[in-house]
PDB file of N, CA and C in Angstrom:
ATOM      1  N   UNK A   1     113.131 109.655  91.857  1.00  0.00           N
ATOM      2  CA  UNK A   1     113.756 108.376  91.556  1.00  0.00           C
ATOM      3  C   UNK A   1     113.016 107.279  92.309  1.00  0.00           C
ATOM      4  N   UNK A   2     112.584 106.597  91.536  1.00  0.00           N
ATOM      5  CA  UNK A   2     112.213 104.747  92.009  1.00  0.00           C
ATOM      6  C   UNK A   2     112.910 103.614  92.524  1.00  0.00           C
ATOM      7  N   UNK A   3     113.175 103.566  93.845  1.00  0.00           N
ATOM      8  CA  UNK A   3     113.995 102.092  94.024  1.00  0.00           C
ATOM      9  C   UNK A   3     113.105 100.671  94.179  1.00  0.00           C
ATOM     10  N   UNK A   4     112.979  99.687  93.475  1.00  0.00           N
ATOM     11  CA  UNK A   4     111.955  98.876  93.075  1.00  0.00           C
ATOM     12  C   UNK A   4     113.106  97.706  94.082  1.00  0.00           C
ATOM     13  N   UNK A   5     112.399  96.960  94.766  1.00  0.00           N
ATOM     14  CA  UNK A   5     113.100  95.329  94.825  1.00  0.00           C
ATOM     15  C   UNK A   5     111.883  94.161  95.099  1.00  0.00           C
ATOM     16  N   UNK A   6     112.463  93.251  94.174  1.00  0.00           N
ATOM     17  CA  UNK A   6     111.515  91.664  94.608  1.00  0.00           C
ATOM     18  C   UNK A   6     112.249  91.314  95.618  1.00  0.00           C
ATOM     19  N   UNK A   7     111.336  90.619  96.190  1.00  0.00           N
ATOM     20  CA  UNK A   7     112.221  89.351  97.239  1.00  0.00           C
ATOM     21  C   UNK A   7     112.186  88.171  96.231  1.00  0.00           C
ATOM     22  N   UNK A   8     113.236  87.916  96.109  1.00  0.00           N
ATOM     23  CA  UNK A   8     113.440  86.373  95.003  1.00  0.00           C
ATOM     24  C   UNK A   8     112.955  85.472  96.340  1.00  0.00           C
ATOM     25  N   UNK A   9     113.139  85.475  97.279  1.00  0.00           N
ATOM     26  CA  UNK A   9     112.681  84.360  98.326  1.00  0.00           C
ATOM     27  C   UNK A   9     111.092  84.094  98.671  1.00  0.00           C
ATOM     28  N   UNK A  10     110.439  85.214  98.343  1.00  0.00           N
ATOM     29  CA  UNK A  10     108.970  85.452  98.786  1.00  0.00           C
ATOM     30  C   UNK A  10     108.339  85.066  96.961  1.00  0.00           C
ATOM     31  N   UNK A  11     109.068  85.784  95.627  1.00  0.00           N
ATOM     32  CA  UNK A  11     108.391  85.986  94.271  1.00  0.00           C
ATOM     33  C   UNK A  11     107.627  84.026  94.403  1.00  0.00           C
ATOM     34  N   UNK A  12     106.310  84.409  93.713  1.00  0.00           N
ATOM     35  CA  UNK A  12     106.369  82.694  93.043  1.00  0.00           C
ATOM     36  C   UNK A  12     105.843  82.919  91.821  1.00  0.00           C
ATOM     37  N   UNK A  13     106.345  83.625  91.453  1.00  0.00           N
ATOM     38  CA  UNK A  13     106.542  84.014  89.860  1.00  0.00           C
ATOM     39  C   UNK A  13     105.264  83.867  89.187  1.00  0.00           C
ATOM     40  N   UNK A  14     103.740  84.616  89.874  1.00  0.00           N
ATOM     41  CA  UNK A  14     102.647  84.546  89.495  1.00  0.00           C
ATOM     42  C   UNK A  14     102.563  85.535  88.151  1.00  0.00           C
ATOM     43  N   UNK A  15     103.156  86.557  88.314  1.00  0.00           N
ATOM     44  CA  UNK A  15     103.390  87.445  86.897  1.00  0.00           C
ATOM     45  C   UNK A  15     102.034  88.281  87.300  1.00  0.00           C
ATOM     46  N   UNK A  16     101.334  87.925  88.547  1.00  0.00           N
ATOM     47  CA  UNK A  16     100.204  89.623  88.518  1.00  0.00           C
ATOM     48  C   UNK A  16     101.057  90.849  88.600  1.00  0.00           C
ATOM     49  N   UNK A  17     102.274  90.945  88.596  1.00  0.00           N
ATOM     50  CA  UNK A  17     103.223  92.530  88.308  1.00  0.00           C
ATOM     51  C   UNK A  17     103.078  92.630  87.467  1.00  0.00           C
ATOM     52  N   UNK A  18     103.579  92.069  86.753  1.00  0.00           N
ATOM     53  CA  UNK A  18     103.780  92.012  85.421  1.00  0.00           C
ATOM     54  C   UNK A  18     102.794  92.204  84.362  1.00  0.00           C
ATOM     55  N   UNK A  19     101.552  91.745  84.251  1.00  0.00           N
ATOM     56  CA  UNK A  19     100.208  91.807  83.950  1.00  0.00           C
ATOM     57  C   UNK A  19      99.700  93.312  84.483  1.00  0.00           C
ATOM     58  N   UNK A  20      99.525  93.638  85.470  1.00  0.00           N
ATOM     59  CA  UNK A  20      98.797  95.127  86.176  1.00  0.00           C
ATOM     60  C   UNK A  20      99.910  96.517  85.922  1.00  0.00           C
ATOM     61  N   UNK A  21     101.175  96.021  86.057  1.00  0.00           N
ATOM     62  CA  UNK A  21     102.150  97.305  85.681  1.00  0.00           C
ATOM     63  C   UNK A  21     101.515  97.946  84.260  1.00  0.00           C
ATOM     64  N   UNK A  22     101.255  99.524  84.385  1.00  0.00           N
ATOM     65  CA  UNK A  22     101.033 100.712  83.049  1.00  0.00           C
ATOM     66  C   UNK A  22     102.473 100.940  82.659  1.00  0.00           C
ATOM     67  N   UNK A  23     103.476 100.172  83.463  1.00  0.00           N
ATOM     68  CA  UNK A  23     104.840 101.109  82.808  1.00  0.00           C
ATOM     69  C   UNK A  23     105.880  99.749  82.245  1.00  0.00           C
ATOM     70  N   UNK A  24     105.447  98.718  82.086  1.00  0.00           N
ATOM     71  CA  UNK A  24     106.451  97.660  82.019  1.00  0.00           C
ATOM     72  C   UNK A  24     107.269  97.438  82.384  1.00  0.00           C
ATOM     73  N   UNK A  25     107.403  97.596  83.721  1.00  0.00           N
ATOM     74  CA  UNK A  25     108.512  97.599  84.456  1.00  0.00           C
ATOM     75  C   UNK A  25     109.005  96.000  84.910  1.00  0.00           C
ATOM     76  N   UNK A  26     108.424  95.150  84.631  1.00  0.00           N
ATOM     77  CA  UNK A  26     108.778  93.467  85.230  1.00  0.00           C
ATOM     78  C   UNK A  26     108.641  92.658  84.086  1.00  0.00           C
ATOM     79  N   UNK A  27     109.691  91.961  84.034  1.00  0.00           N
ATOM     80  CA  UNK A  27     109.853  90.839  83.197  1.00  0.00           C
ATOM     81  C   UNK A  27     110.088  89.518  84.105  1.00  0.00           C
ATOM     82  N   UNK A  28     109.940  88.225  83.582  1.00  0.00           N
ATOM     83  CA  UNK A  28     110.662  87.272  84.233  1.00  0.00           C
ATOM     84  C   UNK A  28     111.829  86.837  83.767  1.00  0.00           C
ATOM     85  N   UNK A  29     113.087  86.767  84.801  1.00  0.00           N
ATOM     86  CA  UNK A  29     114.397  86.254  84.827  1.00  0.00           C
ATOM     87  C   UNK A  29     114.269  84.844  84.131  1.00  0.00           C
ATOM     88  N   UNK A  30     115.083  84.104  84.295  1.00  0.00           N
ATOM     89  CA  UNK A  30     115.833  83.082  84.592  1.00  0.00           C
ATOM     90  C   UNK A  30     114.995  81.787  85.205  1.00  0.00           C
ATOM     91  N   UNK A  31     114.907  82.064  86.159  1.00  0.00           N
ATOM     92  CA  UNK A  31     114.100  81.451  87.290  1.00  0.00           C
ATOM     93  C   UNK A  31     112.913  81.651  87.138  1.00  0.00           C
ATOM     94  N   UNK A  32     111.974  82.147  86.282  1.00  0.00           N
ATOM     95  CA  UNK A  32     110.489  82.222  86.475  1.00  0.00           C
ATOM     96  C   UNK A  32     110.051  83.575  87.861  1.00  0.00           C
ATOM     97  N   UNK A  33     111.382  83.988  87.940  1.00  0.00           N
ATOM     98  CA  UNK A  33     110.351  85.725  88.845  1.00  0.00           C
ATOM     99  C   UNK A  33     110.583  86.624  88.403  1.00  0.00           C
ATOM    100  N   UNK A  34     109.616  87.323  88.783  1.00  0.00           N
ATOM    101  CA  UNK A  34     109.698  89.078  88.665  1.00  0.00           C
ATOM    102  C   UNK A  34     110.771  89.993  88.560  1.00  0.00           C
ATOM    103  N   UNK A  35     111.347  90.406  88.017  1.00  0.00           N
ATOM    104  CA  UNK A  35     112.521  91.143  87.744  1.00  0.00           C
ATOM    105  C   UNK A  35     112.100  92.528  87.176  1.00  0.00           C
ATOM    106  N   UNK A  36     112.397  93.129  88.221  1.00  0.00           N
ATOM    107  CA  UNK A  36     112.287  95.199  87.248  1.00  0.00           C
ATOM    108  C   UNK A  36     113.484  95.320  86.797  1.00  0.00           C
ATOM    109  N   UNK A  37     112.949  95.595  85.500  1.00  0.00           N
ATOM    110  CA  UNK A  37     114.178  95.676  84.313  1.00  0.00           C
ATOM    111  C   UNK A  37     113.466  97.051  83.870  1.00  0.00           C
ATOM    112  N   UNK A  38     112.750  97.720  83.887  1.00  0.00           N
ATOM    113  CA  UNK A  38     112.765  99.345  83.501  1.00  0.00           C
ATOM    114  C   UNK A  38     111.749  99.822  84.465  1.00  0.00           C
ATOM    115  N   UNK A  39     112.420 100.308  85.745  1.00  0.00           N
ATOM    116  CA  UNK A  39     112.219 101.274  86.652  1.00  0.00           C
ATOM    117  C   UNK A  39     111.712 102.694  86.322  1.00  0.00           C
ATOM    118  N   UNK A  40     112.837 102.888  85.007  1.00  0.00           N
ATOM    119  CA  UNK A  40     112.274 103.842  84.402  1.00  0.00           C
ATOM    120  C   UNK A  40     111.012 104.566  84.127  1.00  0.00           C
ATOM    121  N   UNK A  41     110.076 103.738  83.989  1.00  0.00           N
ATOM    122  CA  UNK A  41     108.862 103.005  83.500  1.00  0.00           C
ATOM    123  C   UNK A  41     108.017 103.494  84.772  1.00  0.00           C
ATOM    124  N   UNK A  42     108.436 103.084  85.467  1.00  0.00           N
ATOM    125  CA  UNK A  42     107.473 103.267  86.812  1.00  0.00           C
ATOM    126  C   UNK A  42     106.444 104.694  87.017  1.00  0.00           C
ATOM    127  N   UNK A  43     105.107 104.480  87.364  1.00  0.00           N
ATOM    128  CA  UNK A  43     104.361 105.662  87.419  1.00  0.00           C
ATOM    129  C   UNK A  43     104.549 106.134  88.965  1.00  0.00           C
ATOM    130  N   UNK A  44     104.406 104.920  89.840  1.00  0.00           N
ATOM    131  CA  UNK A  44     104.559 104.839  91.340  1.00  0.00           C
ATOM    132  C   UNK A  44     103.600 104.772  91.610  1.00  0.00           C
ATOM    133  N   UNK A  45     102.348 104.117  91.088  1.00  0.00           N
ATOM    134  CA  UNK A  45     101.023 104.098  91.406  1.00  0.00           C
ATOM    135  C   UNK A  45     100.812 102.652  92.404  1.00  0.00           C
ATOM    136  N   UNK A  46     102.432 101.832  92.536  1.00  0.00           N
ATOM    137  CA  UNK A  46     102.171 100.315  93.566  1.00  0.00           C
ATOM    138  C   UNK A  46     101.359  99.665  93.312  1.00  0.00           C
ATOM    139  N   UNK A  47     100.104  99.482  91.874  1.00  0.00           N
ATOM    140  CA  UNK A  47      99.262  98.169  91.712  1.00  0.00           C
ATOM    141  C   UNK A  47     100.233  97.158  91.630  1.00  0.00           C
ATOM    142  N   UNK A  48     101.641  96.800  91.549  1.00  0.00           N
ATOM    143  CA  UNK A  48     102.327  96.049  92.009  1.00  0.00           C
ATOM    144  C   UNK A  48     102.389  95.547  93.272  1.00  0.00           C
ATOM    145  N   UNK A  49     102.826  96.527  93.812  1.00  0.00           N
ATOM    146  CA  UNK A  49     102.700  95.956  95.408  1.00  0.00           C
ATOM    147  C   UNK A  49     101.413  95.625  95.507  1.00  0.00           C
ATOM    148  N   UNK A  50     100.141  95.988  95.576  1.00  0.00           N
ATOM    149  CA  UNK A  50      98.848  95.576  96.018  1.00  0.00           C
ATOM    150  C   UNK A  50      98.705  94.132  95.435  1.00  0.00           C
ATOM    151  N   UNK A  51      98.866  93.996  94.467  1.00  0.00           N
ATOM    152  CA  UNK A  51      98.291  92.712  93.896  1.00  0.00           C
ATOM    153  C   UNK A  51      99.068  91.359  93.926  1.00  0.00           C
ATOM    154  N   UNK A  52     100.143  91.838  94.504  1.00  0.00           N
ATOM    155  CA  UNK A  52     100.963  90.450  94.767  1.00  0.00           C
ATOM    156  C   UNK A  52     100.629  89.972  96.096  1.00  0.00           C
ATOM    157  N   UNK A  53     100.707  88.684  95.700  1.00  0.00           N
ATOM    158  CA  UNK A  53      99.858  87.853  96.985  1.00  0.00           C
ATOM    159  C   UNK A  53     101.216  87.274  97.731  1.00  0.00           C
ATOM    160  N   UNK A  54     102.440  87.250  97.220  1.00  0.00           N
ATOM    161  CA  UNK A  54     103.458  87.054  98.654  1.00  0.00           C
ATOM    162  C   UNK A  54     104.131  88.355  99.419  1.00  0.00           C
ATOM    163  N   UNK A  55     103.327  89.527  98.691  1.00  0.00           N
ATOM    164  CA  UNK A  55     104.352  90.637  99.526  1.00  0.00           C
ATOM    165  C   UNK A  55     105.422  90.724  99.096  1.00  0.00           C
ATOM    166  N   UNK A  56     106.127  90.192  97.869  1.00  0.00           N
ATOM    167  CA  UNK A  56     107.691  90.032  97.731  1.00  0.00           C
ATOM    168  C   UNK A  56     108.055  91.990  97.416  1.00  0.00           C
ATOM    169  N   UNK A  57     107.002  92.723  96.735  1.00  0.00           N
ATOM    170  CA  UNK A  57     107.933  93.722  96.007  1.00  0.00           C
ATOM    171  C   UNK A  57     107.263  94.940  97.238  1.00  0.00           C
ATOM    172  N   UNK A  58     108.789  96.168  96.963  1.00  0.00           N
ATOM    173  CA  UNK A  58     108.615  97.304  97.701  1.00  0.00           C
ATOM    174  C   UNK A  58     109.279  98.542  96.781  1.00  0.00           C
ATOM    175  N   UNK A  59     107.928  99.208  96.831  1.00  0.00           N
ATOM    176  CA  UNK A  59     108.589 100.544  95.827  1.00  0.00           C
ATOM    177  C   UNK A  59     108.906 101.471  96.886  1.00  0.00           C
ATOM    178  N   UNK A  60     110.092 101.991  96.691  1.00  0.00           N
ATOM    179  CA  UNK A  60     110.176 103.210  97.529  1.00  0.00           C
ATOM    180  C   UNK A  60     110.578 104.227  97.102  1.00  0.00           C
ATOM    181  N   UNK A  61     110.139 105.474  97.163  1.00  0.00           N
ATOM    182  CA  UNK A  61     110.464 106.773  95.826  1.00  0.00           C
ATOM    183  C   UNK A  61     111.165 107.696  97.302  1.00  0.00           C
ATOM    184  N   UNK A  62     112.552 108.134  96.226  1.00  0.00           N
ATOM    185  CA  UNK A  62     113.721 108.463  96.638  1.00  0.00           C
ATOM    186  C   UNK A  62     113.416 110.035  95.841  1.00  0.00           C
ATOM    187  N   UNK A  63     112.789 111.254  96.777  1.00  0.00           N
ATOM    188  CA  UNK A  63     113.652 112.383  96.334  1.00  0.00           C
ATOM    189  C   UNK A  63     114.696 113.163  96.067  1.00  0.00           C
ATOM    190  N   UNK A  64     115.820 113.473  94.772  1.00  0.00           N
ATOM    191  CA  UNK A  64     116.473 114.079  94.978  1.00  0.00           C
ATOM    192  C   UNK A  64     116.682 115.302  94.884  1.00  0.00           C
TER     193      UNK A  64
END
């Protein structure tokens, strides 16, 4: 299992997640940020995390 979170305080809604994700896991909200809306999706490969330039997102994979 994948627990994905943005920091809405750090996102500035550059969309390099969104663009580099293989699993479509980020859309933009409301507000112009990053939102994982299918986790599902996730390979866990973090070119998310790497390529964001505020640090906002943290994948952390939960064995059960």
């Amino acid at each position: 299992m994948v627990y994905i979170v943005v920091d809405k305080d750090k996102c500035d809604g550059c969309g390099e997640c969104i663009t580099v994700c293989p699993g479509d896991v980020y859309e933009f909200d409301d507000e112009g940020k990053s939102e994982p809306v299918n986790p599902d999706g996730c390979t866990e490969c973090c070119s998310c995390v790497e390529v964001c330039p505020t640090g906002a997102i943290t994948v952390d994979v939960c064995e059960e």
